[in-house]
PDB file of N, CA and C in Angstrom:
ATOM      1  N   UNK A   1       2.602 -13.236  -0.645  1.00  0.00           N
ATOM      2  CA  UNK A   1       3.445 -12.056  -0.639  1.00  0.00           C
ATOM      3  C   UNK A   1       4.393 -12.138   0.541  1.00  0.00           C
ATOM      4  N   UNK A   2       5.330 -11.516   0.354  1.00  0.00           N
ATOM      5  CA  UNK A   2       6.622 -11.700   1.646  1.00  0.00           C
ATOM      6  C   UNK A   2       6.064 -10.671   2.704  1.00  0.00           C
ATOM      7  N   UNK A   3       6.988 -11.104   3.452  1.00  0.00           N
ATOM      8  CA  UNK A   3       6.719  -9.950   5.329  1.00  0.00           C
ATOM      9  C   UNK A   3       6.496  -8.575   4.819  1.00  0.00           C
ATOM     10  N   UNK A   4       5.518  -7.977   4.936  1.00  0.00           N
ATOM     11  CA  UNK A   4       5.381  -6.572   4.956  1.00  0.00           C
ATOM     12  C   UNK A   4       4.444  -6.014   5.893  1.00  0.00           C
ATOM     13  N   UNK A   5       4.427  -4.970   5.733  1.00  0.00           N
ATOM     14  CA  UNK A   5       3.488  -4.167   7.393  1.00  0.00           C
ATOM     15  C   UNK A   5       3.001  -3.194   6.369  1.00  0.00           C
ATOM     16  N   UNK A   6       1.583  -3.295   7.115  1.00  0.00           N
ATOM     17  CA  UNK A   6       0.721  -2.092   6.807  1.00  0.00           C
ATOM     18  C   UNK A   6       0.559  -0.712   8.163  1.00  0.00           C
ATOM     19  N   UNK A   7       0.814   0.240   7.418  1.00  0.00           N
ATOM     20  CA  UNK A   7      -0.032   1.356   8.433  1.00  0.00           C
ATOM     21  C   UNK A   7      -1.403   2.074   7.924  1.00  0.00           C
ATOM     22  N   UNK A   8      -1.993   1.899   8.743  1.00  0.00           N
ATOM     23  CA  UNK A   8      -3.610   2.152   8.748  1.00  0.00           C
ATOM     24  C   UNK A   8      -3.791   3.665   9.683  1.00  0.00           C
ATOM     25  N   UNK A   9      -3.810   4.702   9.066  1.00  0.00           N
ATOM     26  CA  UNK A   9      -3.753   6.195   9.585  1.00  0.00           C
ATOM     27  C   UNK A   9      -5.296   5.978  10.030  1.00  0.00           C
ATOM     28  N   UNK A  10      -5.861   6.544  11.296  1.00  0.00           N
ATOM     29  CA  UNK A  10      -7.112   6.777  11.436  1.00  0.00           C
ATOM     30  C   UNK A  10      -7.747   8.288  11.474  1.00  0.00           C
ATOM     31  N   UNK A  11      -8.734   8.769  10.853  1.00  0.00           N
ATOM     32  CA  UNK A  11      -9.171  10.136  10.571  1.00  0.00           C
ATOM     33  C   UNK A  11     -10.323  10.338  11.563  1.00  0.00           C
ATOM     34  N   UNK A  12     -10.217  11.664  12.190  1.00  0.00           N
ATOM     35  CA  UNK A  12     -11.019  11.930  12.990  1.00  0.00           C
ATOM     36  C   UNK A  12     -11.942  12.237  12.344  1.00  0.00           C
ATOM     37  N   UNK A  13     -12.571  12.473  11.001  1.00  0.00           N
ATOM     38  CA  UNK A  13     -13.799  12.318  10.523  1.00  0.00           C
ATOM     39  C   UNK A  13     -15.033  11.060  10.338  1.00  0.00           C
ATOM     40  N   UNK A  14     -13.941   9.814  10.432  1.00  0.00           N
ATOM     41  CA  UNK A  14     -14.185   8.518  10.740  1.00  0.00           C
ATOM     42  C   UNK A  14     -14.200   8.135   9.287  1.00  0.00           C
ATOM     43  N   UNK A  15     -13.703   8.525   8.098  1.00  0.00           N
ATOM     44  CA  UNK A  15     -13.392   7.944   6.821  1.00  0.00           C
ATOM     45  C   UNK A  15     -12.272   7.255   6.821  1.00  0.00           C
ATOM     46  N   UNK A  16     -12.555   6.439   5.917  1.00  0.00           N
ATOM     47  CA  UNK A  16     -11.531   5.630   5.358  1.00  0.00           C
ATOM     48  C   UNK A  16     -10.516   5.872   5.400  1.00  0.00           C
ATOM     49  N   UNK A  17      -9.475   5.700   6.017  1.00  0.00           N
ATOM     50  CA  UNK A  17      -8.076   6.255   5.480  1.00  0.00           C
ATOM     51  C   UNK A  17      -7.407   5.234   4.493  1.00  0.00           C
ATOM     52  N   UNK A  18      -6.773   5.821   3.191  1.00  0.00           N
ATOM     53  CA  UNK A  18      -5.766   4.838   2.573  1.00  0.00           C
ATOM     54  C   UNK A  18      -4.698   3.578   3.317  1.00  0.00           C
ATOM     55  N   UNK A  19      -4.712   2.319   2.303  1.00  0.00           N
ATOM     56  CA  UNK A  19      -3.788   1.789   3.287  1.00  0.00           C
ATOM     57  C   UNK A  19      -2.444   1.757   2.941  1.00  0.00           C
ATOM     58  N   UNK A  20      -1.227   1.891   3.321  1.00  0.00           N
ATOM     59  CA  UNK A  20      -0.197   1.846   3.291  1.00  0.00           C
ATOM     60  C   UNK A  20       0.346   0.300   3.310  1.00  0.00           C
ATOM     61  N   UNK A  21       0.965   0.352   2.709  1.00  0.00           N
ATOM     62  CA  UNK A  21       2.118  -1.387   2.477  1.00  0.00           C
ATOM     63  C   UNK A  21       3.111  -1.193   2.392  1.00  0.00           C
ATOM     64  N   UNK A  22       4.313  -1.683   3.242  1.00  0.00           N
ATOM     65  CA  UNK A  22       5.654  -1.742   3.033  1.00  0.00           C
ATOM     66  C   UNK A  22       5.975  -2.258   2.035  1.00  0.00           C
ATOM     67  N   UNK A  23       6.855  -2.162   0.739  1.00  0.00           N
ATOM     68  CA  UNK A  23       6.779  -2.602  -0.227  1.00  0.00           C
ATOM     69  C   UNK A  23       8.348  -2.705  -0.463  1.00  0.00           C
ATOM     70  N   UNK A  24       9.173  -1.754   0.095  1.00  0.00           N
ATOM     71  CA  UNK A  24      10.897  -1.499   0.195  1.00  0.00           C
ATOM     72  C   UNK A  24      11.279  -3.038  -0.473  1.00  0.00           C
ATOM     73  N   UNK A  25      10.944  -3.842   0.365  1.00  0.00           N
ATOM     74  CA  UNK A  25      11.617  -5.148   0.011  1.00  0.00           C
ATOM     75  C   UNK A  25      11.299  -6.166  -1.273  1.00  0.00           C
ATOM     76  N   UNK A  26      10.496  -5.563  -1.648  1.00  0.00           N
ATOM     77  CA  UNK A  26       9.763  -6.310  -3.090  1.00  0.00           C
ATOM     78  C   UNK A  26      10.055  -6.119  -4.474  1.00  0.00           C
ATOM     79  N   UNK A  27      10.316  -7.187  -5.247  1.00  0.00           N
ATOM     80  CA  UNK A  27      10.149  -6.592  -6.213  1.00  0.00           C
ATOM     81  C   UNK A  27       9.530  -6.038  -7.239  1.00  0.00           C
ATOM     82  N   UNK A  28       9.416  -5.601  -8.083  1.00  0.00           N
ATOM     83  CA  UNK A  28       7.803  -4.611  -9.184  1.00  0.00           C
ATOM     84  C   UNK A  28       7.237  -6.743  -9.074  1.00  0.00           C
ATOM     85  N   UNK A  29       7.951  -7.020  -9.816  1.00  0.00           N
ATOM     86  CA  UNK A  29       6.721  -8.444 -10.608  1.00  0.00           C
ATOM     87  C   UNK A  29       6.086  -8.772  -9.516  1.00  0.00           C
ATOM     88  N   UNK A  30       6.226  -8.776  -7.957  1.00  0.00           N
ATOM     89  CA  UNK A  30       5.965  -9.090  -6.841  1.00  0.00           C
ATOM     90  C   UNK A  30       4.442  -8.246  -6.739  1.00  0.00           C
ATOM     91  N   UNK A  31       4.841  -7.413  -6.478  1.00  0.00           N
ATOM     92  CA  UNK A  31       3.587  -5.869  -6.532  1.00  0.00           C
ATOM     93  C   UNK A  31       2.947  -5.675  -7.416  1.00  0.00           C
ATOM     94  N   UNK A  32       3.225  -6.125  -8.558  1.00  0.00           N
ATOM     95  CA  UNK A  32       2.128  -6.329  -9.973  1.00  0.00           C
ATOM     96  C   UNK A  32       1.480  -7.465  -9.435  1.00  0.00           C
ATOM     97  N   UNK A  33       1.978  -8.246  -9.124  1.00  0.00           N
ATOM     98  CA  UNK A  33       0.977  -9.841  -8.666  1.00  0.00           C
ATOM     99  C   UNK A  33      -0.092  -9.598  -7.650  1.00  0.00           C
ATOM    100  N   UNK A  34       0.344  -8.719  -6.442  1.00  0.00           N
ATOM    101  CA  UNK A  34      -0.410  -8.616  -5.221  1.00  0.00           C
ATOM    102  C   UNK A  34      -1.850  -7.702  -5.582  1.00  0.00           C
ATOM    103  N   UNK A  35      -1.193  -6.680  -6.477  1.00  0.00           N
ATOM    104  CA  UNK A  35      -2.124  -5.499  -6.884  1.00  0.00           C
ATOM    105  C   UNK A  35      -3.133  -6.184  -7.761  1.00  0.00           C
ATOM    106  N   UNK A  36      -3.059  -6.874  -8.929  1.00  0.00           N
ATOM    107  CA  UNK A  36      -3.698  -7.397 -10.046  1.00  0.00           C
ATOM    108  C   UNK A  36      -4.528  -8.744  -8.527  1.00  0.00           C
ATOM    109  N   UNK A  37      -4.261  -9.234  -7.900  1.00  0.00           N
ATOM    110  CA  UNK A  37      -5.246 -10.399  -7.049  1.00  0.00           C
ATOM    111  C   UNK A  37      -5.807 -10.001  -6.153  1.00  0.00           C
ATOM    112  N   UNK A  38      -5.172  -8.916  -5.450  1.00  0.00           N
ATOM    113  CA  UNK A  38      -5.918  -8.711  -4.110  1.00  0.00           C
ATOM    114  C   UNK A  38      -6.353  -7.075  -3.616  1.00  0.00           C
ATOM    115  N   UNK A  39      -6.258  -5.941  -4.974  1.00  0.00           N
ATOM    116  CA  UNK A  39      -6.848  -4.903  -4.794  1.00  0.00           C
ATOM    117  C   UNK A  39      -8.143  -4.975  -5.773  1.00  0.00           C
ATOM    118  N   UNK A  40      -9.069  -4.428  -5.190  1.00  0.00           N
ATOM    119  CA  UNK A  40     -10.214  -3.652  -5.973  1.00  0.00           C
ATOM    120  C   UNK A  40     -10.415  -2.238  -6.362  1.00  0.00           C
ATOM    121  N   UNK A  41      -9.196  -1.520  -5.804  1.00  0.00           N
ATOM    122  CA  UNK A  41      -9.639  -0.093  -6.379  1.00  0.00           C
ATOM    123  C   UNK A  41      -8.468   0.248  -7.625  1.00  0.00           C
ATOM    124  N   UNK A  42      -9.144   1.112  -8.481  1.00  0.00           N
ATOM    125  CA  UNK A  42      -7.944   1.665  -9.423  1.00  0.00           C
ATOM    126  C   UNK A  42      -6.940   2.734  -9.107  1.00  0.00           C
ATOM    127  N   UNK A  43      -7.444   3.153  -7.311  1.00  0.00           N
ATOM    128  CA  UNK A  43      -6.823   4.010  -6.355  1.00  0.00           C
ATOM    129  C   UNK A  43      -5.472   3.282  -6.170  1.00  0.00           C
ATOM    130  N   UNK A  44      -4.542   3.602  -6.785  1.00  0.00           N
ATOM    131  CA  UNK A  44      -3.578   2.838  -6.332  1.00  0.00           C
ATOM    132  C   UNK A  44      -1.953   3.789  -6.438  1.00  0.00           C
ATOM    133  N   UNK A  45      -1.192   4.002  -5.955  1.00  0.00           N
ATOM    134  CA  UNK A  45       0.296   4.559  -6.190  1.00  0.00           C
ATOM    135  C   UNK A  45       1.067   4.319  -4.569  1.00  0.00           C
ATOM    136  N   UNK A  46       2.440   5.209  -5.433  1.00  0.00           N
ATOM    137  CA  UNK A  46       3.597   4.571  -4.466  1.00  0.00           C
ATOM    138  C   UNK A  46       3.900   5.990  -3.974  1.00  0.00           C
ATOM    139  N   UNK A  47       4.375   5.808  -2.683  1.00  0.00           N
ATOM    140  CA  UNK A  47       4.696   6.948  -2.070  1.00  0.00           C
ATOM    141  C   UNK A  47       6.254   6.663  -0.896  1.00  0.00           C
ATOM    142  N   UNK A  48       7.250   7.485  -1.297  1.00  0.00           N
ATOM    143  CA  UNK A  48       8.109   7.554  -0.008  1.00  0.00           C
ATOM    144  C   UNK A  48       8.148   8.150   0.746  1.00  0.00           C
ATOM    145  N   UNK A  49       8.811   7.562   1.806  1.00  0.00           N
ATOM    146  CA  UNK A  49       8.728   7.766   3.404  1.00  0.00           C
ATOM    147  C   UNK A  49      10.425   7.414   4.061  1.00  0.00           C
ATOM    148  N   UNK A  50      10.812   8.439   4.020  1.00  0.00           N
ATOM    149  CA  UNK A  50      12.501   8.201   4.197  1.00  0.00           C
ATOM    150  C   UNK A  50      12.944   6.956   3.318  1.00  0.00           C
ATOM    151  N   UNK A  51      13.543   5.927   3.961  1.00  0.00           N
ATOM    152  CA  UNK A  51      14.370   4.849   3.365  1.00  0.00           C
ATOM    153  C   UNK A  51      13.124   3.833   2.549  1.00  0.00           C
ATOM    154  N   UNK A  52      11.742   3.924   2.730  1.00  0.00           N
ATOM    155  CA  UNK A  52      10.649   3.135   2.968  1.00  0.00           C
ATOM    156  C   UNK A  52       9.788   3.581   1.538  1.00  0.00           C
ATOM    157  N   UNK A  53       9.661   2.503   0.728  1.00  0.00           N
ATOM    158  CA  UNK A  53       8.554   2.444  -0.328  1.00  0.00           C
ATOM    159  C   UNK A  53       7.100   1.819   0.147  1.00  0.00           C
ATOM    160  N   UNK A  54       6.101   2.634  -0.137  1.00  0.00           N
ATOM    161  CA  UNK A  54       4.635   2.286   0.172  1.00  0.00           C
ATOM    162  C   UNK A  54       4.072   2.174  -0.901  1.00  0.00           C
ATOM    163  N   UNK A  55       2.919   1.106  -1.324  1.00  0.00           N
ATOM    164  CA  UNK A  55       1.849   1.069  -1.703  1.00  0.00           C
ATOM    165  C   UNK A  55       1.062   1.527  -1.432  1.00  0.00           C
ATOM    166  N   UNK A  56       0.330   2.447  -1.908  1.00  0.00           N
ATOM    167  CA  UNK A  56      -0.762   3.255  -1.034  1.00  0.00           C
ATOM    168  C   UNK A  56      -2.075   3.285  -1.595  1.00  0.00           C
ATOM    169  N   UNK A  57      -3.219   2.196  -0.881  1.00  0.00           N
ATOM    170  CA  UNK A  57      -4.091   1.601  -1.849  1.00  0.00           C
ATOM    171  C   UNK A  57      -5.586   2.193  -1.079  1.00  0.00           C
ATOM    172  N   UNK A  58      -6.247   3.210  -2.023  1.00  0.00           N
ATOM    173  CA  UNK A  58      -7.423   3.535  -1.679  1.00  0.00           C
ATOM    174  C   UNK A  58      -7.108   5.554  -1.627  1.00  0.00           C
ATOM    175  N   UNK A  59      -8.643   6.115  -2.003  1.00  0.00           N
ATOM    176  CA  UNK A  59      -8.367   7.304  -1.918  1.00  0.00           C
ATOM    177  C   UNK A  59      -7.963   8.268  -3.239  1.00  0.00           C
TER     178      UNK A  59
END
């Protein structure tokens, strides 16, 4: 997968927080590939953040 950054929110309850993936720069067939090999949950959608597309995996 190309350069992307994750943000990892931490919860003062000490759960899991969802993970976030920069995704802006990708394209869908790109993010169908990553999602279908390297997620396990069916927790999965996209969320924006000003100029910024996320993957937001878990939760």
């Amino acid at each position: 997968m190309h350069r992307s950054s994750v943000i990892e929110e931490q919860r003062r309850d000490g759960s899991t927080p969802p993970r976030r993936i920069d995704v802006s720069d990708l394209d869908a067939r790109t993010v169908q590939e990553f999602v279908r090999s390297s997620v396990t949950t069916e927790a999965v959608s996209f969320e924006h953040r000003g100029s910024k597309t996320y993957l937001v995996v878990g939760e």
